[in-house]
N, C-alpha and C. Protein backbone atom coordinates (compact mmCIF):
# COMPACT_ATOMS: atom_id res chain seq x y z
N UNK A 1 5.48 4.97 11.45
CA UNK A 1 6.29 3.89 10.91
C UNK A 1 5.53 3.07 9.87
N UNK A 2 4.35 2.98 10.23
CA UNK A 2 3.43 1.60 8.76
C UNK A 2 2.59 2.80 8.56
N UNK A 3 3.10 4.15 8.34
CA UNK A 3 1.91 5.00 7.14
C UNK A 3 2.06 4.37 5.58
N UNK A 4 3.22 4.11 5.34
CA UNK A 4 3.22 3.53 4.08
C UNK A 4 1.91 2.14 4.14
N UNK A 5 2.46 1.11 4.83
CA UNK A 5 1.88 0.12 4.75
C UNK A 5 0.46 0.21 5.05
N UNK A 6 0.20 1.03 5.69
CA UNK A 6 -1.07 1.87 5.94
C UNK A 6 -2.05 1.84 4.64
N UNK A 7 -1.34 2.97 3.78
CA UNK A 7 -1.49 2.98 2.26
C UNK A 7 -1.83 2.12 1.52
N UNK A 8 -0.98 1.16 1.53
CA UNK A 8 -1.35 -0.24 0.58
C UNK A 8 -2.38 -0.73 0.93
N UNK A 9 -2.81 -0.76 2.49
CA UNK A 9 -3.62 -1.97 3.39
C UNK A 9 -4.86 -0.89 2.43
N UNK A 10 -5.39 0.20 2.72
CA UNK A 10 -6.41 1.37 2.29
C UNK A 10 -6.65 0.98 0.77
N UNK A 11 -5.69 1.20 -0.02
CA UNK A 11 -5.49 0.86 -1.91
C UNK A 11 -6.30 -0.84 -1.60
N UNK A 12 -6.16 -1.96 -0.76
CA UNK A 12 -6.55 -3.04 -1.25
C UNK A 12 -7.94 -3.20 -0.63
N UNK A 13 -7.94 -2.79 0.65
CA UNK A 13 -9.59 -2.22 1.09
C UNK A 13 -10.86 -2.30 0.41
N UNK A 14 -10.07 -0.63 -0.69
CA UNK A 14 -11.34 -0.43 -1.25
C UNK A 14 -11.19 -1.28 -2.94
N UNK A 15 -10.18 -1.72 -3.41
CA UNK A 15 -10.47 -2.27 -4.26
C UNK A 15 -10.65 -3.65 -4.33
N UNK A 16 -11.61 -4.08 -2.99
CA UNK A 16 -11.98 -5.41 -2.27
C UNK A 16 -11.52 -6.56 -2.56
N UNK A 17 -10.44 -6.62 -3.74
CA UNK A 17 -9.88 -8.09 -4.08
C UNK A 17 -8.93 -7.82 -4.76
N UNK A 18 -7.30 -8.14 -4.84
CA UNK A 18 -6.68 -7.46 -6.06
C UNK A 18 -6.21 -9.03 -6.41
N UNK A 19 -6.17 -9.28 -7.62
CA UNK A 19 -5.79 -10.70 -8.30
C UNK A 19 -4.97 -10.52 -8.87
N UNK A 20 -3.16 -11.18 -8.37
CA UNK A 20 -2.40 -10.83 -9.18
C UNK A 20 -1.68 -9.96 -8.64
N UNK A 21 0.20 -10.84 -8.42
CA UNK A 21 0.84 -9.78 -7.37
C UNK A 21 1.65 -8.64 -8.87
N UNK A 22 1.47 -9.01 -9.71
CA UNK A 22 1.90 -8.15 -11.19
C UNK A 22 0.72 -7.13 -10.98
N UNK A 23 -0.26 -7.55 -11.08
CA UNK A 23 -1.46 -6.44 -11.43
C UNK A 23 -1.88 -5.19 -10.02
N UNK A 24 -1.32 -6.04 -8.60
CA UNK A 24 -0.97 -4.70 -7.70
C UNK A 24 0.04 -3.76 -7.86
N UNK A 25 1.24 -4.22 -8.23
CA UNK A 25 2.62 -4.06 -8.51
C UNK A 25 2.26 -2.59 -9.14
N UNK A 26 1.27 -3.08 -10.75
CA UNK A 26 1.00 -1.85 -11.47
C UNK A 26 0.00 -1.09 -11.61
N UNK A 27 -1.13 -1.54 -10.14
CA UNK A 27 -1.96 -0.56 -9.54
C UNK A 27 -1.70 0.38 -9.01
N UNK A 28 -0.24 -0.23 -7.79
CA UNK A 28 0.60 1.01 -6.80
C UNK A 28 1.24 2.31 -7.56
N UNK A 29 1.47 1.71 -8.86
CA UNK A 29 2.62 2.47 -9.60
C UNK A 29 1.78 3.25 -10.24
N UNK A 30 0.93 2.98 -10.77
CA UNK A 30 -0.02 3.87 -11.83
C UNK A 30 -0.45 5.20 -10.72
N UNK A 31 -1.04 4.58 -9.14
CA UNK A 31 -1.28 5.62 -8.77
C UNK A 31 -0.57 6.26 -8.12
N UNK A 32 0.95 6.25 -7.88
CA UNK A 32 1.84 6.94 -7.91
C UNK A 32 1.93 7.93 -8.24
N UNK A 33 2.23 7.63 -9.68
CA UNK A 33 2.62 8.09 -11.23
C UNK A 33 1.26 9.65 -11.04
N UNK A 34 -0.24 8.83 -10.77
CA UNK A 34 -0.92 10.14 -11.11
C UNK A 34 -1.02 11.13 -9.64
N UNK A 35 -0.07 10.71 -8.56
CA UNK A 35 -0.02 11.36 -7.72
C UNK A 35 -1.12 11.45 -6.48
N UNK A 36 -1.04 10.13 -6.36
CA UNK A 36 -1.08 9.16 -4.97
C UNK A 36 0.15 9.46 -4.42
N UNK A 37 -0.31 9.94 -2.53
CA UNK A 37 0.93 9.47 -2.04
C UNK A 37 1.59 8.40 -1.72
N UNK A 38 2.38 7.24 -2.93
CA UNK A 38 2.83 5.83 -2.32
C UNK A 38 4.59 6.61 -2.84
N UNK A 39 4.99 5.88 -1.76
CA UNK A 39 6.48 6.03 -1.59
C UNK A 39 7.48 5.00 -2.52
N UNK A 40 6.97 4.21 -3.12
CA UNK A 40 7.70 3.14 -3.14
C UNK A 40 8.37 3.18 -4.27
N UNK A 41 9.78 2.64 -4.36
CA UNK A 41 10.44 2.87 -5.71
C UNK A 41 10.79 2.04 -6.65
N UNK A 42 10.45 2.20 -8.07
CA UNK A 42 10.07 1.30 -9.08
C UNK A 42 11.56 1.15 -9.93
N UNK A 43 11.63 0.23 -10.54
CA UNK A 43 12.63 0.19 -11.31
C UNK A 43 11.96 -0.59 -12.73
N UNK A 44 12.48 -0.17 -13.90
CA UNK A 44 12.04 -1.25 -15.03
C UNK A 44 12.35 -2.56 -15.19
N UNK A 45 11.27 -3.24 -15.40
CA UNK A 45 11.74 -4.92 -15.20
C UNK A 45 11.22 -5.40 -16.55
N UNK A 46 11.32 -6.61 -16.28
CA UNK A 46 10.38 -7.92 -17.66
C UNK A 46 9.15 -7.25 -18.05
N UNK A 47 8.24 -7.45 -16.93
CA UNK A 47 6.37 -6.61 -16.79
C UNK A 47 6.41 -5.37 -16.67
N UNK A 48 7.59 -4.26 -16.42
CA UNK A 48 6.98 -3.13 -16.38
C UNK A 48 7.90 -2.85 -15.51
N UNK A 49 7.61 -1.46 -14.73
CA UNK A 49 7.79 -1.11 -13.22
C UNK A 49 7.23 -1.96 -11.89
N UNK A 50 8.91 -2.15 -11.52
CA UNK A 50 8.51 -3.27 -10.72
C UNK A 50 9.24 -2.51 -9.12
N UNK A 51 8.34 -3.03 -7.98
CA UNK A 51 9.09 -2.52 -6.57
C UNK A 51 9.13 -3.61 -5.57
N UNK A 52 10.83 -3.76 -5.59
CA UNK A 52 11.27 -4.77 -4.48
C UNK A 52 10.46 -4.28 -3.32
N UNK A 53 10.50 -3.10 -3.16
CA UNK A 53 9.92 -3.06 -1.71
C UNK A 53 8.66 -2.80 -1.35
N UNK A 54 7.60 -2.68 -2.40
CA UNK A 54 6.71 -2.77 -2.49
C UNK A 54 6.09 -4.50 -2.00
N UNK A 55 7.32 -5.28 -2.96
CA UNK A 55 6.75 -6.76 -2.61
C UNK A 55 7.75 -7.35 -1.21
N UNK A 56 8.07 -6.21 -0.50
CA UNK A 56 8.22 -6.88 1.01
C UNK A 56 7.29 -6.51 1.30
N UNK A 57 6.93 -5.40 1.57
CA UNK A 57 5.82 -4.41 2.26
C UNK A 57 4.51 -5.32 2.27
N UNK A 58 4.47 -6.24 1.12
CA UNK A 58 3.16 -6.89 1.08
C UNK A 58 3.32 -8.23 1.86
N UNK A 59 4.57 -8.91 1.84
CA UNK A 59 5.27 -10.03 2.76
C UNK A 59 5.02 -9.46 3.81
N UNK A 60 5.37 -8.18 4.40
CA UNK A 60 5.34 -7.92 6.00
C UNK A 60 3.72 -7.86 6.42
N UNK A 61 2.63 -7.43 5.41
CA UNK A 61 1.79 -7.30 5.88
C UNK A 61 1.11 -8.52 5.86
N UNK A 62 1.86 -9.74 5.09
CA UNK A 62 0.96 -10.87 5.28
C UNK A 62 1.84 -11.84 6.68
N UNK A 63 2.55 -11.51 6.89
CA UNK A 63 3.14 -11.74 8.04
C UNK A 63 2.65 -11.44 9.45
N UNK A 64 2.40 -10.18 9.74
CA UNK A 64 2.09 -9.37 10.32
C UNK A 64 0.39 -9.79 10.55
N UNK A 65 -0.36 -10.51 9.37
CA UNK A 65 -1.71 -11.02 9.73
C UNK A 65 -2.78 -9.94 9.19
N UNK A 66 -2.16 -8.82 8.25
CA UNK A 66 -3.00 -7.94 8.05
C UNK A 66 -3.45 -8.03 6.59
N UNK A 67 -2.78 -8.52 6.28
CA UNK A 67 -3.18 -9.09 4.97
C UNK A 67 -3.15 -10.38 4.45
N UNK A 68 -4.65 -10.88 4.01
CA UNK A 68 -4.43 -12.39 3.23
C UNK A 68 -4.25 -12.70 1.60
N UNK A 69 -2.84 -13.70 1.87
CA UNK A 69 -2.61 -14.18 0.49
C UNK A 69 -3.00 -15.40 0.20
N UNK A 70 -3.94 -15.68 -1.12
CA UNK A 70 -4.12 -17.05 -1.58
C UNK A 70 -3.47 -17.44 -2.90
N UNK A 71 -2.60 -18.09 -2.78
CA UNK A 71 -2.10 -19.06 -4.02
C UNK A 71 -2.96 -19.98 -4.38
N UNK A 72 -3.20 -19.88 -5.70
CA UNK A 72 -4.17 -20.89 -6.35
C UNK A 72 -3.32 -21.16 -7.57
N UNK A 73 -3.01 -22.24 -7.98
CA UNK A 73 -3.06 -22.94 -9.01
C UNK A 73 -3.98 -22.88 -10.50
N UNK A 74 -3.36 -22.14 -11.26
CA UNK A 74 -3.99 -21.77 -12.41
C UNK A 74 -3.28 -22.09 -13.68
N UNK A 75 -3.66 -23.18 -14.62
CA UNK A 75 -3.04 -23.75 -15.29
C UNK A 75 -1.52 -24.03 -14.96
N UNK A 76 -0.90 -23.77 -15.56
CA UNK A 76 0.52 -24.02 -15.47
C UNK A 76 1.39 -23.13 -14.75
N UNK A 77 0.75 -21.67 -13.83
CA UNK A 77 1.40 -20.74 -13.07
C UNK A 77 0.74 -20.72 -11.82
N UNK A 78 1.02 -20.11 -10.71
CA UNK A 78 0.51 -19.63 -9.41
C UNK A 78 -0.24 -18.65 -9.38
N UNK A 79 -1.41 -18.21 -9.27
CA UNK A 79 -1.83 -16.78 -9.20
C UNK A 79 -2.31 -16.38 -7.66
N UNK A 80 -2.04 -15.25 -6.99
CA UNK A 80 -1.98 -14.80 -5.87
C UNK A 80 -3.21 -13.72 -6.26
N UNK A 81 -3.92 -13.90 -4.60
CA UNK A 81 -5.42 -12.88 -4.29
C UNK A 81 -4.97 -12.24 -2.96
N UNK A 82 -5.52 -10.80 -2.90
CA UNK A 82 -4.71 -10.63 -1.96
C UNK A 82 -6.38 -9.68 -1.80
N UNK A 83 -6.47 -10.12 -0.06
CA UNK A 83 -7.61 -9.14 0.58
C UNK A 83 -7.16 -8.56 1.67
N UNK A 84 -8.15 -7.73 2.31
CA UNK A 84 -7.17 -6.88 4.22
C UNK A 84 -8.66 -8.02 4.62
N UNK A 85 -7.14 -8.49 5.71
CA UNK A 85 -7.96 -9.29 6.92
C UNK A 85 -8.55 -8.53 7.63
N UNK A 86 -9.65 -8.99 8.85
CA UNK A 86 -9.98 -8.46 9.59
C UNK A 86 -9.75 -7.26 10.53
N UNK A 87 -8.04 -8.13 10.60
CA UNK A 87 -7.31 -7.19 11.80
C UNK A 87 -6.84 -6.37 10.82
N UNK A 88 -6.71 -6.18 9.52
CA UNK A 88 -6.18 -5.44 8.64
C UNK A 88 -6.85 -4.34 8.75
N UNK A 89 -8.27 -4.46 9.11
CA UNK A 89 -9.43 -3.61 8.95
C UNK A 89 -9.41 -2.56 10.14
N UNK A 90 -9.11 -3.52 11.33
CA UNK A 90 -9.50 -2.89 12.51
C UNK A 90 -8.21 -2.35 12.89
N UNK A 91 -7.58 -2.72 12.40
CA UNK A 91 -5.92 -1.50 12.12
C UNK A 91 -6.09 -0.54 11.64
N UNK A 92 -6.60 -0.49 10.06
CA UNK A 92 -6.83 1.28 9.22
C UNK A 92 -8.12 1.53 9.90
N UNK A 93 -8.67 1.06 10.66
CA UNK A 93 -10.03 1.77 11.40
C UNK A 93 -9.21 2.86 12.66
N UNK A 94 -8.50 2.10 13.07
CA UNK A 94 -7.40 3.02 13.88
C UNK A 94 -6.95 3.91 13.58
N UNK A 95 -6.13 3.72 12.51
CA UNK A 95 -4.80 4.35 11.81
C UNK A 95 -5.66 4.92 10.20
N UNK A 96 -6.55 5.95 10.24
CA UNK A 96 -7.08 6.52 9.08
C UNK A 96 -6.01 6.70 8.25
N UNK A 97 -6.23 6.57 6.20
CA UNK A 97 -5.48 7.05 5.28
C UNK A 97 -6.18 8.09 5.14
N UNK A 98 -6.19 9.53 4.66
CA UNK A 98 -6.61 10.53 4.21
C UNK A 98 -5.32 10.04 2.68
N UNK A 99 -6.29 10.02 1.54
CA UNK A 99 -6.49 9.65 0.32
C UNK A 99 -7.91 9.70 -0.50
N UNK A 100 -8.19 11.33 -0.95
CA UNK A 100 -9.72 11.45 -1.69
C UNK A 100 -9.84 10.81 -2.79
N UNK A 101 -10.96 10.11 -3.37
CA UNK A 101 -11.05 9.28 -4.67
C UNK A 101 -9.81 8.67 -4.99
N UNK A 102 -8.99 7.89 -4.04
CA UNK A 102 -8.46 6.61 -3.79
C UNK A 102 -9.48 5.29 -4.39
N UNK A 103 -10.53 5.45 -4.16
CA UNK A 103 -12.29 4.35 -4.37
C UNK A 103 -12.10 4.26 -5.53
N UNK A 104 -12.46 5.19 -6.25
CA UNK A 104 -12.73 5.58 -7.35
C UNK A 104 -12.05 4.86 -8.46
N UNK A 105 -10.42 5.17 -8.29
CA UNK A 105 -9.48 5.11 -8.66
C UNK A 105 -9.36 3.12 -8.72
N UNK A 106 -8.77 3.26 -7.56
CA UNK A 106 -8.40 1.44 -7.23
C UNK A 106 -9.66 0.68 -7.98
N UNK A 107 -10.96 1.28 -7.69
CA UNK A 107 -11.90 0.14 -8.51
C UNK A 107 -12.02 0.17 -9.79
N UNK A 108 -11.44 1.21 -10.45
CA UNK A 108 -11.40 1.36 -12.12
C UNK A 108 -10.24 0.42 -12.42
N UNK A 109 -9.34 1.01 -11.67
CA UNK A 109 -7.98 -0.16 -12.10
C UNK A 109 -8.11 -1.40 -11.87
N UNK A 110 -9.08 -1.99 -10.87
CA UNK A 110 -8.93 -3.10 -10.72
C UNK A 110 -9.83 -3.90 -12.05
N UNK A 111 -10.74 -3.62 -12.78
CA UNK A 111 -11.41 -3.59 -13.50
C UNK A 111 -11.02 -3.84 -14.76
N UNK A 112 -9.31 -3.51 -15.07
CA UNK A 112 -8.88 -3.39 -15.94
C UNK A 112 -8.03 -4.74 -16.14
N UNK A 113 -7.38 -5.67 -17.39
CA UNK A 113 -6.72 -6.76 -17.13
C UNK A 113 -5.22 -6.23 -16.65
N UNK A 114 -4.36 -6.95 -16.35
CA UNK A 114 -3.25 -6.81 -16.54
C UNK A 114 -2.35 -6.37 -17.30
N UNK A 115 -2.88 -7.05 -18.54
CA UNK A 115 -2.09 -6.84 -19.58
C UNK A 115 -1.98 -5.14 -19.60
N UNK A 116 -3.34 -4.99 -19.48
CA UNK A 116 -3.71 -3.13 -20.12
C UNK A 116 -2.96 -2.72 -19.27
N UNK A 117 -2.79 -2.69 -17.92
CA UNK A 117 -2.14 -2.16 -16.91
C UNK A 117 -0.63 -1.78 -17.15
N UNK A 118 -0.28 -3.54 -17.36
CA UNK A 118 1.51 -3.42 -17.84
C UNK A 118 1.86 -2.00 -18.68
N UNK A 119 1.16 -2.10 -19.53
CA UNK A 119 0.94 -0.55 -20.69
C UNK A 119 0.99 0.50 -20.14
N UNK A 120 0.00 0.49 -19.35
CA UNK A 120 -0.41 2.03 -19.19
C UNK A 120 0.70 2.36 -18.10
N UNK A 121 1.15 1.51 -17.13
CA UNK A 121 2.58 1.92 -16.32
C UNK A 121 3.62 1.79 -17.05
N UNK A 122 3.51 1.30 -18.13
CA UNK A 122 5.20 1.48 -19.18
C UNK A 122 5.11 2.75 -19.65
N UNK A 123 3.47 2.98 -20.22
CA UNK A 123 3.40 4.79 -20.76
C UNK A 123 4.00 5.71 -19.87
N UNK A 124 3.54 5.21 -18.37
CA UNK A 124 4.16 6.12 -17.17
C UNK A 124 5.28 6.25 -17.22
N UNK A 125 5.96 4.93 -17.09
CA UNK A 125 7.32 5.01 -16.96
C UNK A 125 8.27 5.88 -17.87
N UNK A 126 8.02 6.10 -18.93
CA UNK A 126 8.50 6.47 -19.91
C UNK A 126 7.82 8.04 -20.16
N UNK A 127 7.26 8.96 -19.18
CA UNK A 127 6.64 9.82 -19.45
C UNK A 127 7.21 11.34 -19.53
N UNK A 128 8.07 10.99 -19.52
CA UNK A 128 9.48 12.34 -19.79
C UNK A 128 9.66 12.51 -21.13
N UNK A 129 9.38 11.30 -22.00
CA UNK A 129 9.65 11.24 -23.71
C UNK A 129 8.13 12.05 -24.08
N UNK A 130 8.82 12.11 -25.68
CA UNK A 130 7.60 12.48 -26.48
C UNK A 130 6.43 10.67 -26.82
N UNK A 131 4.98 11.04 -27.20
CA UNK A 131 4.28 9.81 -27.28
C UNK A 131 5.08 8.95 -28.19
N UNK A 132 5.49 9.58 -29.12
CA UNK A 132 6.53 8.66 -31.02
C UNK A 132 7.47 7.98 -29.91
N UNK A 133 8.46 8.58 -29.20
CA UNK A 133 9.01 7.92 -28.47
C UNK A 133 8.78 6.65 -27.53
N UNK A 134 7.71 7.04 -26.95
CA UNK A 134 7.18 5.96 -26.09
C UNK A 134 6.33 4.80 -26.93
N UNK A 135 6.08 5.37 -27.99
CA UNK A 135 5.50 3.80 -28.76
C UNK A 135 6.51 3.28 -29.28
N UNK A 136 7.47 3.82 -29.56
CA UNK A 136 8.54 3.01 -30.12
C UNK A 136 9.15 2.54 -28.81
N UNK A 137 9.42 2.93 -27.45
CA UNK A 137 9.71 2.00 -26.21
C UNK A 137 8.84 0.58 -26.44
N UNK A 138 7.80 1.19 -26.37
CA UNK A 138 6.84 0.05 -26.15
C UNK A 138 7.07 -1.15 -27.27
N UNK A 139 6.93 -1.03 -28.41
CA UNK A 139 6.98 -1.52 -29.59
C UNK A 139 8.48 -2.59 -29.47
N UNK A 140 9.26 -1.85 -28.82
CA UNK A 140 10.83 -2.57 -28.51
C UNK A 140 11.05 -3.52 -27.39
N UNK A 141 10.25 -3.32 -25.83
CA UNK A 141 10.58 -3.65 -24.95
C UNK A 141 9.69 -4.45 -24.37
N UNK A 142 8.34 -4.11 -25.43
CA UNK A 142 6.93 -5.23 -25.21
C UNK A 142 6.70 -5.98 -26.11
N UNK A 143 7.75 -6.45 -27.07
CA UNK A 143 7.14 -6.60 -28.92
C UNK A 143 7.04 -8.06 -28.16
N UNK A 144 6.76 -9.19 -26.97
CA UNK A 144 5.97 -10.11 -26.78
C UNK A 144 4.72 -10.44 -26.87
N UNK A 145 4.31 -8.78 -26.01
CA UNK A 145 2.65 -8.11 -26.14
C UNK A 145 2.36 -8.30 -26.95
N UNK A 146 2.67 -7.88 -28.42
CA UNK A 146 2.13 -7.22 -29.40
C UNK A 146 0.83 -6.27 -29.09
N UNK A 147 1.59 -5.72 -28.22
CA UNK A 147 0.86 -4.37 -28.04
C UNK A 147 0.42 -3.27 -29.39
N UNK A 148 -0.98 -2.46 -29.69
CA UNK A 148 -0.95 -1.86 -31.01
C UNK A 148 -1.00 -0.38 -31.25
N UNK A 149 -1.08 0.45 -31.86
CA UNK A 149 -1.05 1.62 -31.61
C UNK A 149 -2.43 2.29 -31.03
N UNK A 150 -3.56 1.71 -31.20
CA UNK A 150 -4.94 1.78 -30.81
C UNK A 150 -5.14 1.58 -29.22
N UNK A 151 -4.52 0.32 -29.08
CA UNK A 151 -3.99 0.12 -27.29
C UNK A 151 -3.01 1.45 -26.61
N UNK A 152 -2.10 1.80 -27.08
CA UNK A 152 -1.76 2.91 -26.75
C UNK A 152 -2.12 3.86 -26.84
N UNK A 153 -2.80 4.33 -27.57
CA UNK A 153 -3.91 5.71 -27.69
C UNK A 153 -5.12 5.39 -26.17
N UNK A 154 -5.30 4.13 -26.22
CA UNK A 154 -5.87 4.23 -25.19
C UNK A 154 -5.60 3.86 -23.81
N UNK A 155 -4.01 3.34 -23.70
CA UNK A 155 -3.30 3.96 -22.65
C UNK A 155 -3.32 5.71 -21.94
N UNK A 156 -2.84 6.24 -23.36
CA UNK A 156 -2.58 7.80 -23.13
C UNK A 156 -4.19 8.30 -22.13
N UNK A 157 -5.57 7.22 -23.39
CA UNK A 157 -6.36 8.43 -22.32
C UNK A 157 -7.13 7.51 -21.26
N UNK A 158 -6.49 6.50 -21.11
CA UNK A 158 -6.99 5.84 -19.71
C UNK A 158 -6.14 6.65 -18.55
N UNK A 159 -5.44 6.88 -18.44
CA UNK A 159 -4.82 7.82 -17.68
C UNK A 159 -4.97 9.54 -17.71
N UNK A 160 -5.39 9.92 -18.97
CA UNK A 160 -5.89 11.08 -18.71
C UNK A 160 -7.30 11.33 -17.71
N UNK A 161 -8.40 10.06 -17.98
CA UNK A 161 -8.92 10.04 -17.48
C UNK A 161 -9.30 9.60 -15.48
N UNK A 162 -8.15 8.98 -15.61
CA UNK A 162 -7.70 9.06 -14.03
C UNK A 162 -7.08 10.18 -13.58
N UNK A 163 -6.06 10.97 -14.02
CA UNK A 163 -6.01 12.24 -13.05
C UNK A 163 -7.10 13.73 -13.73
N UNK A 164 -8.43 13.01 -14.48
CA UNK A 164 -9.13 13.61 -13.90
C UNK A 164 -10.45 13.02 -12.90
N UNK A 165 -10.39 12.14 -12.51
CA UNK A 165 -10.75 11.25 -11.31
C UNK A 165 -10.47 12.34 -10.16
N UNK A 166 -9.20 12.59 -10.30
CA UNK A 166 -8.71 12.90 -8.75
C UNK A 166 -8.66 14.40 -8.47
N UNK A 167 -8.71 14.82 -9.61
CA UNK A 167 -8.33 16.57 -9.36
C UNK A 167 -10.46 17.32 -9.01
């Protein structure tokens, strides 16, 4: 029943701090996308690919005591930190994820800002099109970003270089 939540608790584990319930949002999704097993289903939003139930899943686990959330006050918005509590710990110490270079993975992404992230899961999202296509998505549906074509080139191979992380 919580293999999913299992998953997430493992993804925030090893990437010992995730800052930013946007920047998990498009950690889960990215490693989805390169074929992580996460279940969860995304839809296109404002920021990107976004999952309602991804952001219960993270409510239940901070409910539940397995995960801690801190709201901090950061200029003029809220920003949320999210770590596995103790019992979070001594739960997946129980309940093993088998997920190889999961580590690997989560600590590169975490490494990365947000912003880049939003990108590189819109590249995802959109990964059925040709690249002309997807910069012109991008160019249309991010022109807040001002996202550039140089950023997208290195979307394309920030992600090439993650599923070869994993293979």
């Amino acid at each position: 029943m919580l293999k999913d939540h299992a998953k997430l608790m493992q993804a925030i584990l090893v990437s010992g701090e995730v800052i930013g319930r946007k920047k998990l949002q498009k950690m889960i999704y990215i490693a989805k996308k390169v074929d992580f097993p996460f279940h969860e289903r995304f839809q296109f939003h404002f920021y990107g690919p976004y999952s309602e139930e991804l952001t219960t899943r993270v409510e239940e686990l901070c409910n539940m005591g397995f995960l801690n959330e801190v709201k901090e006050k950061k200029g003029g918005y809220y920003q949320y930190r999210y770590t596995l509590t103790d019992t979070g710990k001594e739960f997946l110490s129980l309940n093993e994820v088998e997920m190889p270079n999961l580590q690997d993975c989560f600590i590169n992404m975490n490494e990365q800002n947000a912003r880049f992230l939003e990108l590189v899961s819109t590249v995802l999202f959109f990964d059925n099109l040709s690249k002309e296509e997807v910069t012109d998505k991008v160019f249309t549906l991010k022109s807040s970003q001002r996202y550039t074509l140089t950023e997208i080139d290195e979307a394309y191979q920030y992600i090439e270089a993650l599923k070869a992380k994993i293979q």
